[in-house]
C-alpha atoms as a PDB file:
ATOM      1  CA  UNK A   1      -7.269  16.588   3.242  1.00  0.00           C
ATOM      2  CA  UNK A   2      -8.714  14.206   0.473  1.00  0.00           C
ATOM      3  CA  UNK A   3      -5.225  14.366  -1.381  1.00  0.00           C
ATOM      4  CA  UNK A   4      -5.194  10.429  -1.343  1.00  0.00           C
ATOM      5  CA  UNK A   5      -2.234   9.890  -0.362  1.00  0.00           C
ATOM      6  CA  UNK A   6      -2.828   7.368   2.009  1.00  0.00           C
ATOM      7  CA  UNK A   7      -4.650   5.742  -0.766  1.00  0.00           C
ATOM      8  CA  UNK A   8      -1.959   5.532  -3.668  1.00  0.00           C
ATOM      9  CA  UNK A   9       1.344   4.993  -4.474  1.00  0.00           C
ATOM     10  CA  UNK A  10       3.109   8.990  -4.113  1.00  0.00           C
ATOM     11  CA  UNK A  11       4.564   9.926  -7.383  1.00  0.00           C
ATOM     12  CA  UNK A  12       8.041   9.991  -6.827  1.00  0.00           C
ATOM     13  CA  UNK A  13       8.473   6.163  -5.984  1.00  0.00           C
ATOM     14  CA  UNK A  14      10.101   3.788  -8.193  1.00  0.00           C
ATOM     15  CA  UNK A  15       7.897   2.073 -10.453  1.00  0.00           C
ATOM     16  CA  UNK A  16       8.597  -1.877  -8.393  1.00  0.00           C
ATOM     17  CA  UNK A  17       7.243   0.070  -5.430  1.00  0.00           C
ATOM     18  CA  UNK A  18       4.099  -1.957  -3.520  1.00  0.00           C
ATOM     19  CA  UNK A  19       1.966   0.471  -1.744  1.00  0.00           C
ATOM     20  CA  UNK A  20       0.822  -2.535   1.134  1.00  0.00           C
ATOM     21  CA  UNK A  21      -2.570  -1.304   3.063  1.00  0.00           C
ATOM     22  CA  UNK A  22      -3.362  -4.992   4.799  1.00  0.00           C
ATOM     23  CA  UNK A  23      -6.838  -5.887   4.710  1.00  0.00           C
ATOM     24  CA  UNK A  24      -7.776  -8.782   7.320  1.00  0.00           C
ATOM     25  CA  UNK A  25      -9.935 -11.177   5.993  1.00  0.00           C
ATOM     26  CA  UNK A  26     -13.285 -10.191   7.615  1.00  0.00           C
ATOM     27  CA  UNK A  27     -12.733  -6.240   6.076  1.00  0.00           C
ATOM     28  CA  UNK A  28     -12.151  -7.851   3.111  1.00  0.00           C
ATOM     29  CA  UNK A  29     -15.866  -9.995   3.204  1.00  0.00           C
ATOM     30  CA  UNK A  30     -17.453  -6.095   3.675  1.00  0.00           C
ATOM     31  CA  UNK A  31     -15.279  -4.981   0.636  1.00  0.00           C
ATOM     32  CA  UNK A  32     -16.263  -7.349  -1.580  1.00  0.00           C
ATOM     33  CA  UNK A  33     -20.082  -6.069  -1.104  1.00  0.00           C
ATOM     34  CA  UNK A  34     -19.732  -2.708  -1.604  1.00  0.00           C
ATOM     35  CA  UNK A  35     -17.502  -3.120  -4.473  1.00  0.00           C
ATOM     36  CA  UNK A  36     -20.260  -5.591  -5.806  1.00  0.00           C
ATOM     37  CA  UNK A  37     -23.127  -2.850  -5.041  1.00  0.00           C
ATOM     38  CA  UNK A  38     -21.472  -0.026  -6.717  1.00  0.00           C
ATOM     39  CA  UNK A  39     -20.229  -2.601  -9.661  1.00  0.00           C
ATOM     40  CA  UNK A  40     -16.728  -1.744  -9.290  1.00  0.00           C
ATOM     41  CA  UNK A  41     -13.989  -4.132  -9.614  1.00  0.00           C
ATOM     42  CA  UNK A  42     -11.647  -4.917  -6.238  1.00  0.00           C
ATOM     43  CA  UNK A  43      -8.689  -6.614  -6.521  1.00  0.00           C
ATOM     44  CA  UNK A  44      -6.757  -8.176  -3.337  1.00  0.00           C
ATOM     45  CA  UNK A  45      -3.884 -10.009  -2.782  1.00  0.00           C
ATOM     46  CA  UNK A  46      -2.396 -12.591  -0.167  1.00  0.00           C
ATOM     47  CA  UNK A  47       0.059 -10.773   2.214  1.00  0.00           C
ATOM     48  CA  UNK A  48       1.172 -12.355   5.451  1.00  0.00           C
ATOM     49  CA  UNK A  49       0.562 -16.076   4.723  1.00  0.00           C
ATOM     50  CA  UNK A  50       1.904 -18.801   6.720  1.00  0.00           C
ATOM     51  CA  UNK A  51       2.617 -22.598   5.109  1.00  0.00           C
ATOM     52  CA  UNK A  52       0.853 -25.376   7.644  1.00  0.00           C
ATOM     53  CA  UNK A  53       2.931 -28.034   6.456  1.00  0.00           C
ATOM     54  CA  UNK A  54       0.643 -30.572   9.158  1.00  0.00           C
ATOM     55  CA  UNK A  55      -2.269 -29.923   7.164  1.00  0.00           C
ATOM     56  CA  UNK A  56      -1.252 -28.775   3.979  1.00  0.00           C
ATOM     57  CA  UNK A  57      -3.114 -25.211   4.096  1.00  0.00           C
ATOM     58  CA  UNK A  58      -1.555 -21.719   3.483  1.00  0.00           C
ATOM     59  CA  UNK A  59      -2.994 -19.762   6.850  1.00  0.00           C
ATOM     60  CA  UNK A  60      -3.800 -16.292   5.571  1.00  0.00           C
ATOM     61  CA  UNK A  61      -3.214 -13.808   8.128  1.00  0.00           C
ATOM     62  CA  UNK A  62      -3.432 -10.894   5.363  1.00  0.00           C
ATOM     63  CA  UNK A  63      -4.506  -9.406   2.466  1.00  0.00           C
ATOM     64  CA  UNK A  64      -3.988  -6.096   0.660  1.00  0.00           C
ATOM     65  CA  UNK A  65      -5.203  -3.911  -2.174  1.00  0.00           C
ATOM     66  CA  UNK A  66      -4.394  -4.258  -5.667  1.00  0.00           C
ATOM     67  CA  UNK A  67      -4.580  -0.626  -6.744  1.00  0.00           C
ATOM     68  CA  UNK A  68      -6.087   0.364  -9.901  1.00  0.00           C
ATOM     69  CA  UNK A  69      -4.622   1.412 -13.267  1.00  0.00           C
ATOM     70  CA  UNK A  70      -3.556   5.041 -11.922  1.00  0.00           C
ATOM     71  CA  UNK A  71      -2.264   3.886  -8.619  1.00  0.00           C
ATOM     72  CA  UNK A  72      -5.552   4.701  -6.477  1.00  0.00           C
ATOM     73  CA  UNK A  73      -7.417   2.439  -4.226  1.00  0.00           C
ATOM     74  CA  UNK A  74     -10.831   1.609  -6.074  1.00  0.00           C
ATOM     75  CA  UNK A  75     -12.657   3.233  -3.536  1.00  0.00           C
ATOM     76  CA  UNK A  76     -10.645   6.806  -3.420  1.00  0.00           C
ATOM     77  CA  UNK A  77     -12.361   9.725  -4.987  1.00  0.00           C
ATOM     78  CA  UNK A  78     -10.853  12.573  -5.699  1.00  0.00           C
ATOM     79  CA  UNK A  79     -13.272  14.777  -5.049  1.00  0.00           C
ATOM     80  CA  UNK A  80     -14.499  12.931  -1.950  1.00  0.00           C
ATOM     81  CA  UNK A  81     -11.363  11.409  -0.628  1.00  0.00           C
ATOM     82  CA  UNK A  82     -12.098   7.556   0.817  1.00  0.00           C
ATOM     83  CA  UNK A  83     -15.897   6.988   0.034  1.00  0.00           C
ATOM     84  CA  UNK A  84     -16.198   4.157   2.594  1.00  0.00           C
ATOM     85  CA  UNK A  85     -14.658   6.716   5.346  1.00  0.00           C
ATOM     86  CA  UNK A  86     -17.309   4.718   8.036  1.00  0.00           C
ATOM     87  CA  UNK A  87     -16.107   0.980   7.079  1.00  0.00           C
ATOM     88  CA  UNK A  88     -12.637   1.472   5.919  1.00  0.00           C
ATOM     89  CA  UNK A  89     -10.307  -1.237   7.123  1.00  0.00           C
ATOM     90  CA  UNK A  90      -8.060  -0.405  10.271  1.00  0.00           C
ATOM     91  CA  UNK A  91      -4.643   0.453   8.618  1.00  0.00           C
ATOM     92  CA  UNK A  92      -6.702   3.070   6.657  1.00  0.00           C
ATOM     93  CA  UNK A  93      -7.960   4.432  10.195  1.00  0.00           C
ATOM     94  CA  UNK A  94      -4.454   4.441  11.569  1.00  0.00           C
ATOM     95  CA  UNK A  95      -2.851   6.682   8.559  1.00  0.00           C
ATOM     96  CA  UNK A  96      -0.540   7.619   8.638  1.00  0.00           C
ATOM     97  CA  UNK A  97       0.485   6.599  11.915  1.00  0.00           C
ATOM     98  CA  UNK A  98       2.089   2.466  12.370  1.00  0.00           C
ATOM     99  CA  UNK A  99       2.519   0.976  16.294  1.00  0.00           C
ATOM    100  CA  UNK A 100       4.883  -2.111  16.408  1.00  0.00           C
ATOM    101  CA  UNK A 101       6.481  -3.804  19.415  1.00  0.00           C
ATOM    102  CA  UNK A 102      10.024  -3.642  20.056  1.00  0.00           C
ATOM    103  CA  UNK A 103      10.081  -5.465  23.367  1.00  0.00           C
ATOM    104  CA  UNK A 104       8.247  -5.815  26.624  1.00  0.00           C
ATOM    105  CA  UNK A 105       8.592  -2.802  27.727  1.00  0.00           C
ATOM    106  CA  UNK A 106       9.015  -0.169  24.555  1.00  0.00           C
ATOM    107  CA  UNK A 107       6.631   0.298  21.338  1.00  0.00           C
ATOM    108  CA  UNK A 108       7.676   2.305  18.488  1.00  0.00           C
ATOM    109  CA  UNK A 109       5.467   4.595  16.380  1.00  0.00           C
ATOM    110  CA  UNK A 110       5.847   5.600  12.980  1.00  0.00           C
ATOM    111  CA  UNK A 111       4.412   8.346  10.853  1.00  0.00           C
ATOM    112  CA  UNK A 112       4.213   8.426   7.419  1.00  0.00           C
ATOM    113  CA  UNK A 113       6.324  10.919   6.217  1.00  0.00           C
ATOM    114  CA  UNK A 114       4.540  10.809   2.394  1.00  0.00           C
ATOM    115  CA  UNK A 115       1.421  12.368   4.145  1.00  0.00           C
ATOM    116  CA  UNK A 116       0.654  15.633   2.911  1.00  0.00           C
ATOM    117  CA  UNK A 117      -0.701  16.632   6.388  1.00  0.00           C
ATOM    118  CA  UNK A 118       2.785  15.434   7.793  1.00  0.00           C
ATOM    119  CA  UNK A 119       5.048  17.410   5.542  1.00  0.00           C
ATOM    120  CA  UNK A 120       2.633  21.242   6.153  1.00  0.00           C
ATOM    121  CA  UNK A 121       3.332  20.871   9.598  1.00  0.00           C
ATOM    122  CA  UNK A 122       6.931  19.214   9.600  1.00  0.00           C
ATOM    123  CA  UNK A 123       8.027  21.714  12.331  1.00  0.00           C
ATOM    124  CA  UNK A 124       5.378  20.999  14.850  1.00  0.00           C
ATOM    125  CA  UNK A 125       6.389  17.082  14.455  1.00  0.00           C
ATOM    126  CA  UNK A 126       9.711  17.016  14.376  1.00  0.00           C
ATOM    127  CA  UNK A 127      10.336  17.052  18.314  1.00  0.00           C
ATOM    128  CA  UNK A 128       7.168  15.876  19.142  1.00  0.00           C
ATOM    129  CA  UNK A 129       6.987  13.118  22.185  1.00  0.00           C
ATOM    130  CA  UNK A 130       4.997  10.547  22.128  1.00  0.00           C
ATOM    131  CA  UNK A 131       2.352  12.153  24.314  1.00  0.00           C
ATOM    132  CA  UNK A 132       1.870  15.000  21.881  1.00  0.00           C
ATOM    133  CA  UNK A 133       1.738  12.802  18.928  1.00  0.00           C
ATOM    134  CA  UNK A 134      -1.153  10.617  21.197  1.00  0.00           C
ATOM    135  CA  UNK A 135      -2.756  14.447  21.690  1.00  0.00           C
ATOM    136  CA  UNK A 136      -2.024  15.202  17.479  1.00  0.00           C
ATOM    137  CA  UNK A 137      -3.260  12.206  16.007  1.00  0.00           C
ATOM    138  CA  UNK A 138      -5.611  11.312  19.089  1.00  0.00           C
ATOM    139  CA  UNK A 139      -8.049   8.986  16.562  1.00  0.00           C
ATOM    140  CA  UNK A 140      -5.476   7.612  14.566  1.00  0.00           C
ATOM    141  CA  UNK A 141      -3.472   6.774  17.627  1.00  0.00           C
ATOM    142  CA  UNK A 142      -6.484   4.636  19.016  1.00  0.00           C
ATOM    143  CA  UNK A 143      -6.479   2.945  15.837  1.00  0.00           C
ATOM    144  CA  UNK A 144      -2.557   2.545  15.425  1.00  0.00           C
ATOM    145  CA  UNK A 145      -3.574   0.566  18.916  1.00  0.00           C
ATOM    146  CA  UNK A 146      -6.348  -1.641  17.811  1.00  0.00           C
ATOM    147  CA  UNK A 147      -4.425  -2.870  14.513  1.00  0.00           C
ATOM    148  CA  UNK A 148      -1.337  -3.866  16.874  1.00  0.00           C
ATOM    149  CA  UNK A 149      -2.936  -5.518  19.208  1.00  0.00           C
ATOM    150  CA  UNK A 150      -5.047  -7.304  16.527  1.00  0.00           C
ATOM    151  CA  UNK A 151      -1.798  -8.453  15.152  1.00  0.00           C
ATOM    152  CA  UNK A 152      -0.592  -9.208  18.931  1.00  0.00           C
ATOM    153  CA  UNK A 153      -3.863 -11.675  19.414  1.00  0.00           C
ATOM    154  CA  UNK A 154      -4.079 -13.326  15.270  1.00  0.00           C
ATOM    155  CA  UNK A 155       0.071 -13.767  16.571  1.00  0.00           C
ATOM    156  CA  UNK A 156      -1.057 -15.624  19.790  1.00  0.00           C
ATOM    157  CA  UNK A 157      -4.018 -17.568  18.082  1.00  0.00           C
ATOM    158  CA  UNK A 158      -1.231 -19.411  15.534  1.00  0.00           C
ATOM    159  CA  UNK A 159       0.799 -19.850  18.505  1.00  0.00           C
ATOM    160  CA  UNK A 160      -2.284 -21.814  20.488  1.00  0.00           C
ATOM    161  CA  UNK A 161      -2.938 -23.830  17.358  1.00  0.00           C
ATOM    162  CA  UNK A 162       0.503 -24.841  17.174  1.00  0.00           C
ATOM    163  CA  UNK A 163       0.750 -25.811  21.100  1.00  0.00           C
ATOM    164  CA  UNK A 164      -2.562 -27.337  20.364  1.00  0.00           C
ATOM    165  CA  UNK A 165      -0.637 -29.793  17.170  1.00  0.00           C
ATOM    166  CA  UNK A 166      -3.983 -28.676  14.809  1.00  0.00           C
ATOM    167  CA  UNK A 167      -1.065 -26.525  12.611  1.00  0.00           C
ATOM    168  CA  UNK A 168       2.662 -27.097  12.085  1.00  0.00           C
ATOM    169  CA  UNK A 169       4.096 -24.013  10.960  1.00  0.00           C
ATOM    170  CA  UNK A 170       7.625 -24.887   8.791  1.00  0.00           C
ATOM    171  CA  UNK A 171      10.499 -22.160  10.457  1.00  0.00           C
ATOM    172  CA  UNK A 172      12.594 -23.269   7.936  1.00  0.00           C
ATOM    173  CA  UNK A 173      11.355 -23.786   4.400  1.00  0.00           C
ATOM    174  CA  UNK A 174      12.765 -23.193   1.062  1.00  0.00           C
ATOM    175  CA  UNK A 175      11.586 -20.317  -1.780  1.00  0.00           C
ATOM    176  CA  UNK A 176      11.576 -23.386  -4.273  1.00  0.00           C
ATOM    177  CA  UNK A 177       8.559 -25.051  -1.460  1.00  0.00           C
ATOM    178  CA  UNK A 178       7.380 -22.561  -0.670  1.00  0.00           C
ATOM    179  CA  UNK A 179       6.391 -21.412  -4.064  1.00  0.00           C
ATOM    180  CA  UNK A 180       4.838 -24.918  -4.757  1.00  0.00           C
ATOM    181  CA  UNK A 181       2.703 -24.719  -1.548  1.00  0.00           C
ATOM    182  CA  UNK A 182       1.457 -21.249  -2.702  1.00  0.00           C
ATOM    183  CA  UNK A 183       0.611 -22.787  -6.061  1.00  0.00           C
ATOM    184  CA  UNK A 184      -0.926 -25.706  -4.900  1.00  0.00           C
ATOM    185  CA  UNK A 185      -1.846 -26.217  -1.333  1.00  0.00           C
ATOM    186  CA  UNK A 186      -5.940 -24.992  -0.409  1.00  0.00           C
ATOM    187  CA  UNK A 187      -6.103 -22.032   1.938  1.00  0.00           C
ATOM    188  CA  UNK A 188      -7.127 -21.145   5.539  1.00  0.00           C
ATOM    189  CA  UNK A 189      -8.188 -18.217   6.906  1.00  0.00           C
ATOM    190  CA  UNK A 190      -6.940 -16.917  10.145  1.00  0.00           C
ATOM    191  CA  UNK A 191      -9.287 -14.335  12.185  1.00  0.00           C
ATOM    192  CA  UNK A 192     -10.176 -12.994  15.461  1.00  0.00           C
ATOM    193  CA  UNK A 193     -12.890 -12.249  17.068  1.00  0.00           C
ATOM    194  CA  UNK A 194     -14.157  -8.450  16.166  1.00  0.00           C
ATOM    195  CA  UNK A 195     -13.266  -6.014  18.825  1.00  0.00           C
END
């Protein structure tokens, strides 16, 4: 629909509201270049970090978007919509659905109810299973996938560098330390292979 909503903060939200699209670290790398070949500026920020208190790194899982001056990601249009619609990082693909884990045996799916798409057809949604939402959003399902079980495998990659004593991640840390390792402790990137 090109309204951009999946690429701003919606109007009606408090002004403290963060619109968070996480960017892993390799989409951010391709950013960066096409913000440097168009000579526009992009602005990210650290989201899920982790303090490796063995090492003295902050392990950055996460980034996301600083949106510009009228709430819009850089690369939103609003003519076009996204303009990088063929390398757009994952939780872009996925709008405006989200996949997360609940246990072992049950996942559960949620859908962005600030998507224009989702309020014009409200009544088709509201009772929807999960197999018709797989059949309504059949790309952005596939996505909603990928991104989860990219978290699931960054998830099991901290967990094999722990087992493997390279990291020590702190379970219990103070906002006072934790602050002072964001401020001054180097930083580590944490990927996975692409899929």
């Amino acid at each position: 629909m090109k309204c951009g909503t999946c690429c701003s903060i919606p109007k009606n939200i408090q002004e403290d509201y963060i619109k968070r699209i996480p960017l892993y670290p390799e989409e951010v790398d391709e950013l960066i270049k096409i913000a440097e070949n168009r000579k526009i500026p992009l602005k990210v920020k650290e989201d899920l970090v982790f303090p490796d208190i063995l090492n003295n790194n902050i392990l950055v899982l996460t980034y996301r978007f600083i949106l510009n001056n009228s709430g819009f990601c850089i690369f939103h249009d609003k003519e076009k919509g996204c303009t990088i619609q063929d390398c757009k990082p994952l939780a872009c693909k996925a709008f405006p659905l989200a996949i997360k884990r609940v246990d072992a045996f049950n996942l559960e799916i949620s859908i962005d109810p600030s998507c224009k798409w989702i309020e014009n057809h409200y009544d088709l949604l509201k009772n929807a299973d999960i197999e018709m939402i797989k059949e309504i959003f059949s790309g952005e399902f596939k996505k909603a996938e990928r991104f989860l079980r990219k978290n699931k495998k960054l998830q099991l990659k901290i967990k094999k560098m722990e087992y493997e004593k390279k990291i020590k991640i702190s379970r219990q840390i103070s906002i006072e330390n934790f602050n002072k390792y964001l401020q001054e402790w180097d930083r580590e990137e944490i990927t996975t292979k692409k899929e």
